[in-house]
PDB file of N, CA and C in Angstrom:
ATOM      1  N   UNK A   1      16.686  39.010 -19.674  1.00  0.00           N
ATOM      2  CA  UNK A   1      16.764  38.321 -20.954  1.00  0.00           C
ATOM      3  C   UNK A   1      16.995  36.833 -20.698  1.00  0.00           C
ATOM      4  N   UNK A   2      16.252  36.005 -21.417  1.00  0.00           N
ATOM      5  CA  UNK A   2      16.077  34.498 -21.304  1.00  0.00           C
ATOM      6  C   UNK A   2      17.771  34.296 -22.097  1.00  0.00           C
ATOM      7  N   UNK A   3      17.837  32.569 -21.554  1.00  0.00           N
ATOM      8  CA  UNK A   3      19.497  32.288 -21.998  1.00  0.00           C
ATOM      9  C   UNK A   3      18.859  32.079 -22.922  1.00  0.00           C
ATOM     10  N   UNK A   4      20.187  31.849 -24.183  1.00  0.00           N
ATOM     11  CA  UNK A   4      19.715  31.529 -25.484  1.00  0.00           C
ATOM     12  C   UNK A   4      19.767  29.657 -25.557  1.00  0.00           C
ATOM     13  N   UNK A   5      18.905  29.057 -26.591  1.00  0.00           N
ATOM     14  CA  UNK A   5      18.758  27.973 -26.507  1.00  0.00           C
ATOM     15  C   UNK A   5      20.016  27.556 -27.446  1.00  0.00           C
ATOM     16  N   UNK A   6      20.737  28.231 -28.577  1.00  0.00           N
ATOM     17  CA  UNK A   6      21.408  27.562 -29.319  1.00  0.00           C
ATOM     18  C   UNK A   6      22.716  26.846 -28.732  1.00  0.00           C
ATOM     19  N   UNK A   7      23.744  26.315 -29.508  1.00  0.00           N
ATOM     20  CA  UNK A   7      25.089  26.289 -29.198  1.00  0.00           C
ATOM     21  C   UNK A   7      25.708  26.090 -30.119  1.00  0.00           C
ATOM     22  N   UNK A   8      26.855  26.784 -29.718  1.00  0.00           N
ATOM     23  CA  UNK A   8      27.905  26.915 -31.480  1.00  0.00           C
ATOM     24  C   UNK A   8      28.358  25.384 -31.230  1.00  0.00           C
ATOM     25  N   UNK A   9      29.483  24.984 -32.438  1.00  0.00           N
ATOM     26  CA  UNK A   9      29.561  23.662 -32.192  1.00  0.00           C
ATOM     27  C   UNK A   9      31.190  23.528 -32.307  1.00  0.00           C
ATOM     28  N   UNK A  10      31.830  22.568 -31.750  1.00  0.00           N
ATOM     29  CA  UNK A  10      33.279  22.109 -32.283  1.00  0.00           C
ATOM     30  C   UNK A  10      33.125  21.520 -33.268  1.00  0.00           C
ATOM     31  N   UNK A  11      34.575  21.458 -34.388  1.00  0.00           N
ATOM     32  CA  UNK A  11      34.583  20.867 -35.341  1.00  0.00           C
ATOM     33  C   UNK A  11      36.100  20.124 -34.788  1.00  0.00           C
ATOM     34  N   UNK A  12      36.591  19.348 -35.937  1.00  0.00           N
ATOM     35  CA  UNK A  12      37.992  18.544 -35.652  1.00  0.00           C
ATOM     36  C   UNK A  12      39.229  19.444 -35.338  1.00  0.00           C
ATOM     37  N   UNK A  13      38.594  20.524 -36.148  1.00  0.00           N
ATOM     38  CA  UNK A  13      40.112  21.857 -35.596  1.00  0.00           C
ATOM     39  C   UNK A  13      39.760  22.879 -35.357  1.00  0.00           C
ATOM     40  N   UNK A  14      38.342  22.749 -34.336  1.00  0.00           N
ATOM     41  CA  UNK A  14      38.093  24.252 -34.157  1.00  0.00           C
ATOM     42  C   UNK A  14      36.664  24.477 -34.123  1.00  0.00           C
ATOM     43  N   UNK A  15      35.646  25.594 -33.973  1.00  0.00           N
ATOM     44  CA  UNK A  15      34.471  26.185 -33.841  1.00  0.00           C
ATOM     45  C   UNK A  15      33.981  26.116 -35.234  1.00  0.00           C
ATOM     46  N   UNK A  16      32.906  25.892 -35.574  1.00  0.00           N
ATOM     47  CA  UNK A  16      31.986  25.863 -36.555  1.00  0.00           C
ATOM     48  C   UNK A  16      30.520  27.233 -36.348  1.00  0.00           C
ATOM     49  N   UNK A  17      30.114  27.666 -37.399  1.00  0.00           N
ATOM     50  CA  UNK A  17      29.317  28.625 -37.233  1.00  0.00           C
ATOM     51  C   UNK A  17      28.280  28.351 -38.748  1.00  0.00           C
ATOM     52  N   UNK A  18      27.429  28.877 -38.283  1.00  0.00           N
ATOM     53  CA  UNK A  18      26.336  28.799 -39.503  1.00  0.00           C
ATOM     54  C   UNK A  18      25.965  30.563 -39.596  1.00  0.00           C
ATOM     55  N   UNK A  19      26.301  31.146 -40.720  1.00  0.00           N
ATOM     56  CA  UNK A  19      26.174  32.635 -40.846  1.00  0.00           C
ATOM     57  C   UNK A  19      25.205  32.683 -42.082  1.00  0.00           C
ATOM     58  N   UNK A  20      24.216  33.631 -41.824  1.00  0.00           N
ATOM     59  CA  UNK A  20      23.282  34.285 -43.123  1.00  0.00           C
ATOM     60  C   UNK A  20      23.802  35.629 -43.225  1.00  0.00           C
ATOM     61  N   UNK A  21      24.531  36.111 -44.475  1.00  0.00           N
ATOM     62  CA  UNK A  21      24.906  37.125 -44.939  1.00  0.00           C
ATOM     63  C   UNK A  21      23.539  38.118 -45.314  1.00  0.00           C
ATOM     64  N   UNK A  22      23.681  39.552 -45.265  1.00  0.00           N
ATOM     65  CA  UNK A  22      23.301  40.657 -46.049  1.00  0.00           C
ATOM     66  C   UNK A  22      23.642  40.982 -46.445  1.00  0.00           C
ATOM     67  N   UNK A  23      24.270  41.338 -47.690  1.00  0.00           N
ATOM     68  CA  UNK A  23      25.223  42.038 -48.516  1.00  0.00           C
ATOM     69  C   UNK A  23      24.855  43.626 -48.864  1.00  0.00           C
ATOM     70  N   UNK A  24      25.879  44.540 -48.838  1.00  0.00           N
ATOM     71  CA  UNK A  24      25.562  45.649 -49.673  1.00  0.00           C
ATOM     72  C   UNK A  24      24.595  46.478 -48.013  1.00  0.00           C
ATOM     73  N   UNK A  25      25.074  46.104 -47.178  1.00  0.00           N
ATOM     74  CA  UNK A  25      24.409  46.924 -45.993  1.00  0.00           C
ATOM     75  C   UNK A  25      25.623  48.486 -45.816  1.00  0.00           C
ATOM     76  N   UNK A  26      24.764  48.972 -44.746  1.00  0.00           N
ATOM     77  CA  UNK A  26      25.290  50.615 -44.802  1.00  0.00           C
ATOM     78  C   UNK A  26      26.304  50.427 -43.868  1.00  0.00           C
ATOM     79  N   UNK A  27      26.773  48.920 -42.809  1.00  0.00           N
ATOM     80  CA  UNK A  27      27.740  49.160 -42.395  1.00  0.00           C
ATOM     81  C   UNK A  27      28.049  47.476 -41.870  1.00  0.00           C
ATOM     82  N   UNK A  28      29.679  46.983 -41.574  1.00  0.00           N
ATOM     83  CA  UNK A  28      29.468  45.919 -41.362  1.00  0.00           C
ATOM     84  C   UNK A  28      29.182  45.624 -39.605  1.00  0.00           C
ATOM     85  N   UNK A  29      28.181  44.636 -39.542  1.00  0.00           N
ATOM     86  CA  UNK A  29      27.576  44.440 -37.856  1.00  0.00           C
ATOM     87  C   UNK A  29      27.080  42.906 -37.739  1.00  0.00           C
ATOM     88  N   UNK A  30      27.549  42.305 -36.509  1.00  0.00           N
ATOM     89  CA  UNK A  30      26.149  41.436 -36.498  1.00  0.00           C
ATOM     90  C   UNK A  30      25.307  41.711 -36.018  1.00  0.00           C
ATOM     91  N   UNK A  31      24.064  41.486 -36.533  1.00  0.00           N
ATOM     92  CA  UNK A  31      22.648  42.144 -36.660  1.00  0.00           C
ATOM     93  C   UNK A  31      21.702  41.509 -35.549  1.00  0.00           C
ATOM     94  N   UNK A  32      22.088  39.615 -35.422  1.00  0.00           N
ATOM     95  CA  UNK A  32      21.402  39.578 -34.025  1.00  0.00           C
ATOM     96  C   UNK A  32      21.646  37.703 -34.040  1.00  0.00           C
ATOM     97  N   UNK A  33      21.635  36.773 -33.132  1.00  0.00           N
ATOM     98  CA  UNK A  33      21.750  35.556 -33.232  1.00  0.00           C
ATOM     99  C   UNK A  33      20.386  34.612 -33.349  1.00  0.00           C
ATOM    100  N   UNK A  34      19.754  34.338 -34.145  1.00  0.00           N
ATOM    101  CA  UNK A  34      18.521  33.329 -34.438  1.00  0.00           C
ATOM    102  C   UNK A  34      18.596  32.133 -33.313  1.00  0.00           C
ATOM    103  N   UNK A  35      17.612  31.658 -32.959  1.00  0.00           N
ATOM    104  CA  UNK A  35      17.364  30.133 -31.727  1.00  0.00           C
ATOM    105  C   UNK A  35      18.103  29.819 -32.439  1.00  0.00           C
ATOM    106  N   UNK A  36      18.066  29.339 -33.682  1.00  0.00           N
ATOM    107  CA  UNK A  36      19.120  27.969 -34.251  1.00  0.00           C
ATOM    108  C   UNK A  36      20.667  27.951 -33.979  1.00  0.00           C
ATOM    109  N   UNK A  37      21.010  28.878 -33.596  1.00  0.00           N
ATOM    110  CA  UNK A  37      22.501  29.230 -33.843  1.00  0.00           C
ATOM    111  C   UNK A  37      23.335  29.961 -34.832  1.00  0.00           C
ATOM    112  N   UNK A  38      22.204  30.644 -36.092  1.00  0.00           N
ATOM    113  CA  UNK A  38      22.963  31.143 -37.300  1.00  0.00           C
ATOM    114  C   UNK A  38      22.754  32.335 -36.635  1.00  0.00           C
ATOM    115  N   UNK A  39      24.265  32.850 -36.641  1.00  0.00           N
ATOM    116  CA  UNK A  39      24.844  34.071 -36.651  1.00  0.00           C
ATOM    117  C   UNK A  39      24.273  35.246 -38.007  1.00  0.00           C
ATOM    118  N   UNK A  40      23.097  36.285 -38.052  1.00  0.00           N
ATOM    119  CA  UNK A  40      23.031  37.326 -38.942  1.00  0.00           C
ATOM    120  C   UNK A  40      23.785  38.363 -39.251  1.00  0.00           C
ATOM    121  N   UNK A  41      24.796  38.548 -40.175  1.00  0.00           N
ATOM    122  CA  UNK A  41      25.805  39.587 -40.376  1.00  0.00           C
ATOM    123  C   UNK A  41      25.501  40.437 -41.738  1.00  0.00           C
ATOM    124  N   UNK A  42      25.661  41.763 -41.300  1.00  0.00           N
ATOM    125  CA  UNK A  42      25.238  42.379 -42.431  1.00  0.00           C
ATOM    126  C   UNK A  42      26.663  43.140 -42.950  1.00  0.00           C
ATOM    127  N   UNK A  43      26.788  42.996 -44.477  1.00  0.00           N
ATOM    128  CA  UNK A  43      27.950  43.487 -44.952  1.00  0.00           C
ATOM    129  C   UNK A  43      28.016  44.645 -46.265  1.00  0.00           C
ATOM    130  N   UNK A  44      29.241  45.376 -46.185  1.00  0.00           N
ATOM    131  CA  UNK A  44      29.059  46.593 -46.927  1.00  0.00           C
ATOM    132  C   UNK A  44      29.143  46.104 -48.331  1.00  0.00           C
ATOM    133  N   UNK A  45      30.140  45.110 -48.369  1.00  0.00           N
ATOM    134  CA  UNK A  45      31.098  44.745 -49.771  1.00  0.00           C
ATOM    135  C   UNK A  45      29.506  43.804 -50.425  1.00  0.00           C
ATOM    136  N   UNK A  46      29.616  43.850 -51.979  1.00  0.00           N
ATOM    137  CA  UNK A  46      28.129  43.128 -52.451  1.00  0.00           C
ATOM    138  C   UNK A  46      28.642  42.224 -52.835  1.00  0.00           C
ATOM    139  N   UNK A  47      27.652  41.442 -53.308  1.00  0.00           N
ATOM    140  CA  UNK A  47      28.140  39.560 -53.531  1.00  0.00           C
ATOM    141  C   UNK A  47      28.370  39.560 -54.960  1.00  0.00           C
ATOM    142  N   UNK A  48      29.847  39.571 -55.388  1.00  0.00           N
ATOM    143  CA  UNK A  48      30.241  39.358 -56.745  1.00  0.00           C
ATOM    144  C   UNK A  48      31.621  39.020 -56.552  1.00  0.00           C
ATOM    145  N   UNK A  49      31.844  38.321 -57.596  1.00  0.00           N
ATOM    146  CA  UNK A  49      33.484  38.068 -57.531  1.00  0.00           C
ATOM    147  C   UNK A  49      34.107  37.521 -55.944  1.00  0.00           C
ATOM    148  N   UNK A  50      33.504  37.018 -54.890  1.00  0.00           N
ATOM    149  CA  UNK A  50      33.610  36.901 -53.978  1.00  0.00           C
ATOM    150  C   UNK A  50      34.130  38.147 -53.407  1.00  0.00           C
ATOM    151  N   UNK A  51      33.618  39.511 -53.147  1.00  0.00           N
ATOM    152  CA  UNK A  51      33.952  40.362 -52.023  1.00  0.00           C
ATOM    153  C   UNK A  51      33.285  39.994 -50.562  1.00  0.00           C
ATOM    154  N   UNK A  52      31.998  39.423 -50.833  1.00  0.00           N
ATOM    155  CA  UNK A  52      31.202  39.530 -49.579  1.00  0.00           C
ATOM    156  C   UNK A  52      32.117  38.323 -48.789  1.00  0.00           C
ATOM    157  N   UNK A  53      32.326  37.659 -49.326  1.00  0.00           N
ATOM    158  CA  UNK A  53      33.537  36.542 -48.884  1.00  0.00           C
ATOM    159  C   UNK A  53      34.637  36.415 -48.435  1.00  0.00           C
ATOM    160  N   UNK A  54      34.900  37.439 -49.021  1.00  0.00           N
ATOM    161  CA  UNK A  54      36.185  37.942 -48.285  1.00  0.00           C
ATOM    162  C   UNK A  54      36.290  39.311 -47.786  1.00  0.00           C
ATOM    163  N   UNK A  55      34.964  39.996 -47.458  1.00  0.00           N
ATOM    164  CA  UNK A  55      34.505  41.295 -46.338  1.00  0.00           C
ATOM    165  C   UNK A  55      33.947  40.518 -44.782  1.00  0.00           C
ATOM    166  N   UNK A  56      33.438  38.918 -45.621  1.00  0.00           N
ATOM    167  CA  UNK A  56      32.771  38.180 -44.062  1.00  0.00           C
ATOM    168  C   UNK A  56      34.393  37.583 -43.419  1.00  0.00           C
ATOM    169  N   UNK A  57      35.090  36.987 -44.256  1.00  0.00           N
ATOM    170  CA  UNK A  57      36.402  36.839 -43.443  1.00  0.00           C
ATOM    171  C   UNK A  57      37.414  37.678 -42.788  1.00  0.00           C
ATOM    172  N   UNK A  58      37.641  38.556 -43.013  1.00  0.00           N
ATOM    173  CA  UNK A  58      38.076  39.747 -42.993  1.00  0.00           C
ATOM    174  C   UNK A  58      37.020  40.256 -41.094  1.00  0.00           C
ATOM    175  N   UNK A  59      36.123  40.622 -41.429  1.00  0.00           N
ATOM    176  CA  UNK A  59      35.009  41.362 -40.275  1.00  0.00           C
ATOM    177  C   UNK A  59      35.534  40.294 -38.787  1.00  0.00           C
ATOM    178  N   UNK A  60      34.938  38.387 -39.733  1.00  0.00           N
ATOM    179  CA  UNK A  60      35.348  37.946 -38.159  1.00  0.00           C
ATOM    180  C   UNK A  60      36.440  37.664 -37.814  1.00  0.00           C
ATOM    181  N   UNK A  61      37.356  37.970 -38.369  1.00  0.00           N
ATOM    182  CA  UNK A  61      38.813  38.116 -37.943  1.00  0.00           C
ATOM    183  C   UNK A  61      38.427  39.381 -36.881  1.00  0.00           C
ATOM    184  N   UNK A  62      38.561  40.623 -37.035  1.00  0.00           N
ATOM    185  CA  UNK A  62      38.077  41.666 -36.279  1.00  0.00           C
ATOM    186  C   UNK A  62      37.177  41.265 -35.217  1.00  0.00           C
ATOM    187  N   UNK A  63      36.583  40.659 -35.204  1.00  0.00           N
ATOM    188  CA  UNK A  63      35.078  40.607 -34.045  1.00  0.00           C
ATOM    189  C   UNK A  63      35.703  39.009 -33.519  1.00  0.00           C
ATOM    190  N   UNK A  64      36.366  37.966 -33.699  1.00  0.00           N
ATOM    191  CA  UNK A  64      36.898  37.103 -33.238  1.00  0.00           C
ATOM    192  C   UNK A  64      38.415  37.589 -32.510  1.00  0.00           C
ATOM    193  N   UNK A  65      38.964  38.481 -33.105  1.00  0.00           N
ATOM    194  CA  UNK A  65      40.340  38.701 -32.312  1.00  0.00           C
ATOM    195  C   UNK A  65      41.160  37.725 -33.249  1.00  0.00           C
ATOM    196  N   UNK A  66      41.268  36.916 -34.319  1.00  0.00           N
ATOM    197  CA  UNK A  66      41.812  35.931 -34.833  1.00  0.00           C
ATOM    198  C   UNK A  66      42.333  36.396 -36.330  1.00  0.00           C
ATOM    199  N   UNK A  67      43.530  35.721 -36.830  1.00  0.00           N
ATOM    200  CA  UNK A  67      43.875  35.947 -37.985  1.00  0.00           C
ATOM    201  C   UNK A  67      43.086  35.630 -38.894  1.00  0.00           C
ATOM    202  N   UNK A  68      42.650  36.482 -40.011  1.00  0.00           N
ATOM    203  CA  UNK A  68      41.821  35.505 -40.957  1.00  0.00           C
ATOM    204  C   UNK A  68      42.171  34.473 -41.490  1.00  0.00           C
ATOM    205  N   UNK A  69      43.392  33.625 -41.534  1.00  0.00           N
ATOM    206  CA  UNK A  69      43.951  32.658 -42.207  1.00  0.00           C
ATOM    207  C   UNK A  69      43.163  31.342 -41.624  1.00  0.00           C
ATOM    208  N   UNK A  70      42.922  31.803 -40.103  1.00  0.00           N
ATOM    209  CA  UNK A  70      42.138  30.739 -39.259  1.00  0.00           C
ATOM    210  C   UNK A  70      40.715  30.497 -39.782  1.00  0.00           C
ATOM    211  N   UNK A  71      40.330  31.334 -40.617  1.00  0.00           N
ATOM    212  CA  UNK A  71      38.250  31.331 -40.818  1.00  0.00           C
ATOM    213  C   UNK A  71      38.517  30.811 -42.313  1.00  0.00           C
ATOM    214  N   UNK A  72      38.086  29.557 -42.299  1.00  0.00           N
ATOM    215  CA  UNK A  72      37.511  28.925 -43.682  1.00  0.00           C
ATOM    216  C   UNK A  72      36.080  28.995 -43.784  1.00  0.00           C
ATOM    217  N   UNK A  73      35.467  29.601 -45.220  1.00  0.00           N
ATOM    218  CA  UNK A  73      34.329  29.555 -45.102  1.00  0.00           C
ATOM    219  C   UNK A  73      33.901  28.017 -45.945  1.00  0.00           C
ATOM    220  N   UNK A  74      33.612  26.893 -45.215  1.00  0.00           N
ATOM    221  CA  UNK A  74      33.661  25.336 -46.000  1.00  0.00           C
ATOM    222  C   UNK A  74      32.334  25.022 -46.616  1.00  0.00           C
ATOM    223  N   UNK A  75      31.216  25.933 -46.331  1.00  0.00           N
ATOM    224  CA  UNK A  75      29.999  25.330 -47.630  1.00  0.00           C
ATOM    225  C   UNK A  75      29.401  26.645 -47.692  1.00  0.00           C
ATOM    226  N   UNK A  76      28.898  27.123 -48.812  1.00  0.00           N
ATOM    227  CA  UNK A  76      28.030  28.400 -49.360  1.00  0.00           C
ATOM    228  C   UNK A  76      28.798  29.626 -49.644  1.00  0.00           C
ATOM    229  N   UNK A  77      29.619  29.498 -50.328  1.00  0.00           N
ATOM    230  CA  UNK A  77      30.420  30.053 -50.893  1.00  0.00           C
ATOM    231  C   UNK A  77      29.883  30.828 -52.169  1.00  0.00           C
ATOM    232  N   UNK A  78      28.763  30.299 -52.232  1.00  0.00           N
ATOM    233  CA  UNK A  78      27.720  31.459 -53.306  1.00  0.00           C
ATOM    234  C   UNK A  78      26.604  31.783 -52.649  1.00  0.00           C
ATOM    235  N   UNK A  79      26.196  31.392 -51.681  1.00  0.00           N
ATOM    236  CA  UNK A  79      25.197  31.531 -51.199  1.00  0.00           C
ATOM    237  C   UNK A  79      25.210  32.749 -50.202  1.00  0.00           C
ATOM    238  N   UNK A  80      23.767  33.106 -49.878  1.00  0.00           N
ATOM    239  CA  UNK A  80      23.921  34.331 -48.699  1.00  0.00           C
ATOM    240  C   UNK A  80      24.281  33.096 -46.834  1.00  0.00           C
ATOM    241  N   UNK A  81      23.727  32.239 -46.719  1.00  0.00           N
ATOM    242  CA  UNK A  81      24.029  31.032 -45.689  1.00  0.00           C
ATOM    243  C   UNK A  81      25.229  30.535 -46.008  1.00  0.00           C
ATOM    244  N   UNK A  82      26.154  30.191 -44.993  1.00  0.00           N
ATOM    245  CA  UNK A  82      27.254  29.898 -44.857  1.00  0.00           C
ATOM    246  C   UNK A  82      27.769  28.766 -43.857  1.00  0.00           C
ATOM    247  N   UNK A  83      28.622  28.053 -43.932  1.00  0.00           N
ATOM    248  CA  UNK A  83      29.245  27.044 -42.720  1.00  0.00           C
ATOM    249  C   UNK A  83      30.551  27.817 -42.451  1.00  0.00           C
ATOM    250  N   UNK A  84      30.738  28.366 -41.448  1.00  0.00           N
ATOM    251  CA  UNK A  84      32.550  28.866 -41.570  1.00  0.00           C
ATOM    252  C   UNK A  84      32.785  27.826 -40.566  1.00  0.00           C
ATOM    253  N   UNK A  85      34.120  27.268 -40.197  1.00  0.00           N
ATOM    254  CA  UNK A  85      35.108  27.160 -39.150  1.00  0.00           C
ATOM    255  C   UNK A  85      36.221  27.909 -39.016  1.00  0.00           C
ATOM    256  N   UNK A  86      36.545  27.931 -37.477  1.00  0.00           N
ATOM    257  CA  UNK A  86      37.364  28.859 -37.277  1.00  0.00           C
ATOM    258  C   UNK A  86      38.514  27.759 -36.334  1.00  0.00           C
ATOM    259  N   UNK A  87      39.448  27.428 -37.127  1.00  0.00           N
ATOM    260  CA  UNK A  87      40.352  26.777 -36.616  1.00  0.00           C
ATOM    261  C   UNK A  87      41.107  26.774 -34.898  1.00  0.00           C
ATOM    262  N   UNK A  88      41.512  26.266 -33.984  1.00  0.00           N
ATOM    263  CA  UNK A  88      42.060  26.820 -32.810  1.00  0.00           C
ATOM    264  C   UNK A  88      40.942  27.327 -31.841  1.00  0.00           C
ATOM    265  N   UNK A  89      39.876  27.728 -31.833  1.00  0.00           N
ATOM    266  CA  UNK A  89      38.411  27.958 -31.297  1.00  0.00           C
ATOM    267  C   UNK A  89      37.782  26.933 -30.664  1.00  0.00           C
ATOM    268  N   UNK A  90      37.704  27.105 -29.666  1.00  0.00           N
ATOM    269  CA  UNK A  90      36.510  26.206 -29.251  1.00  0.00           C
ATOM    270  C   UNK A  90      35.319  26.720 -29.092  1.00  0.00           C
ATOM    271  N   UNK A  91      34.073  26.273 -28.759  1.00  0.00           N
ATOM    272  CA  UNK A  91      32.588  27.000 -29.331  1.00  0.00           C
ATOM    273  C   UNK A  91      32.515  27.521 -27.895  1.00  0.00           C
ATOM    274  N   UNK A  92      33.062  27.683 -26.878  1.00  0.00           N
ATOM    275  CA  UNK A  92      32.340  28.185 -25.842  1.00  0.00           C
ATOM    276  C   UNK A  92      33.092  29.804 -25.753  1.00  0.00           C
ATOM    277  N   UNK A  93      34.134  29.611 -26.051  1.00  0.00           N
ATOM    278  CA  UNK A  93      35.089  31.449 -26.657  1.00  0.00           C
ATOM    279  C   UNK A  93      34.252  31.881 -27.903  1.00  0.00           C
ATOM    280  N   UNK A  94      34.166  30.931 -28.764  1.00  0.00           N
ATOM    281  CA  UNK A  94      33.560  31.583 -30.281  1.00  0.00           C
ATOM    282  C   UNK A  94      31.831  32.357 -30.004  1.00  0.00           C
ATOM    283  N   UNK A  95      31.219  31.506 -28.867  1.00  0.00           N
ATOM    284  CA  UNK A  95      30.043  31.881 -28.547  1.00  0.00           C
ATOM    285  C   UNK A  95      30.418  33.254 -27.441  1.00  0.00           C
ATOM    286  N   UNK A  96      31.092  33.001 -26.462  1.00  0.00           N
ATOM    287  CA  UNK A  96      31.334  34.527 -25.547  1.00  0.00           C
ATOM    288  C   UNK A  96      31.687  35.795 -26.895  1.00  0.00           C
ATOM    289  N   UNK A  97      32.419  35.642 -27.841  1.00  0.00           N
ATOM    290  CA  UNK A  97      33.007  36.604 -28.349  1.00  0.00           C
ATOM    291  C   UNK A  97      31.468  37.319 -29.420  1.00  0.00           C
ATOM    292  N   UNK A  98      30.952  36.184 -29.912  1.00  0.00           N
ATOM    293  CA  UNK A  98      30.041  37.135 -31.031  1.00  0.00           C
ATOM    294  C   UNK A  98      28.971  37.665 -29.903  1.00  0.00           C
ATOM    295  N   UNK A  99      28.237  37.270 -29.272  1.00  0.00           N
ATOM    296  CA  UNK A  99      27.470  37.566 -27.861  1.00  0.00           C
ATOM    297  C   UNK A  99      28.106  38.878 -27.444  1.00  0.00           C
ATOM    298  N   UNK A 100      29.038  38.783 -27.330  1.00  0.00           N
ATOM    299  CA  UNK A 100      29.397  40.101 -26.398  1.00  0.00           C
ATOM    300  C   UNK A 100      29.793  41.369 -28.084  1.00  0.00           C
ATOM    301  N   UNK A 101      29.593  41.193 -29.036  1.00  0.00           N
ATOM    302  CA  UNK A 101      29.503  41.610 -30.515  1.00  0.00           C
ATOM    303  C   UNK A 101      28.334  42.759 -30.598  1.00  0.00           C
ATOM    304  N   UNK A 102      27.785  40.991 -30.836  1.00  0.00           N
ATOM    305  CA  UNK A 102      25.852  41.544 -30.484  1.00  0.00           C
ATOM    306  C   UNK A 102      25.458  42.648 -29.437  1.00  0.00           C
ATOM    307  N   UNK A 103      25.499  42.529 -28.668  1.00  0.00           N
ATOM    308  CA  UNK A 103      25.403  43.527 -27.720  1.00  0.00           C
ATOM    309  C   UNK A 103      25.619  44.839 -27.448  1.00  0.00           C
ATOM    310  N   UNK A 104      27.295  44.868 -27.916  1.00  0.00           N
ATOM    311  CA  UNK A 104      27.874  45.893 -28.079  1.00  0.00           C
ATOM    312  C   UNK A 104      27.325  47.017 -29.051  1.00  0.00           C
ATOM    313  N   UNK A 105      26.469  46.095 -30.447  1.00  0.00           N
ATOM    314  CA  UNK A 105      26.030  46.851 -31.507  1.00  0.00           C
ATOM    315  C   UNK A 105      24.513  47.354 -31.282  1.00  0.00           C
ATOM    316  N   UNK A 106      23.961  46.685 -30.249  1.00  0.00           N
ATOM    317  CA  UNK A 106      22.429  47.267 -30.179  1.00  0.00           C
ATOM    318  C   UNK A 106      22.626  48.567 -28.985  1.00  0.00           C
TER     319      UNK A 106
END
């Protein structure tokens, strides 16, 4: 398998991620990482009232090892595309951890 071309990025307090949600899937997973760097996650909870929002914070708490208090999701907050940061992270752990995610799920 070729390396991947993307890279997650630092922010001022931490790892930044670009996520495209699925909502209303049969189980929660990430589904696979795009060249660009957006992370694909598919989720059980559907997009209303913010559940999927707080089923995507919630999941990468679990799949990061991190409290959710640390994952702000800071733009698309209605949207299925997302900006999260994850406070305390740097992108080269935030990238080993969903990578080794991915993998685990195929």
């Amino acid at each position: 398998m070729a390396p991947r071309k993307f890279h997650f990025h630092d922010g001022s307090t931490g790892a930044a991620l670009t996520i495209r949600i699925t909502p209303r899937a049969s189980r929660n997973e990430i589904s696979t990482v795009l060249d660009d760097g957006t992370v694909k996650i598919r989720l059980t909870a559907p997009p209303v009232e913010g559940q999927a929002n707080e089923a995507l914070v919630k999941f990468l708490g679990e799949v990061l090892d991190v409290a959710p208090s640390r994952i702000e999701i800071v733009a698309g907050q209605k949207g299925r595309d997302k900006l999260v940061t994850i406070s305390g992270m740097d992108s080269t752990t935030l990238q080993e951890r969903v990578l080794a995610k991915v993998a685990k799920s195929r």
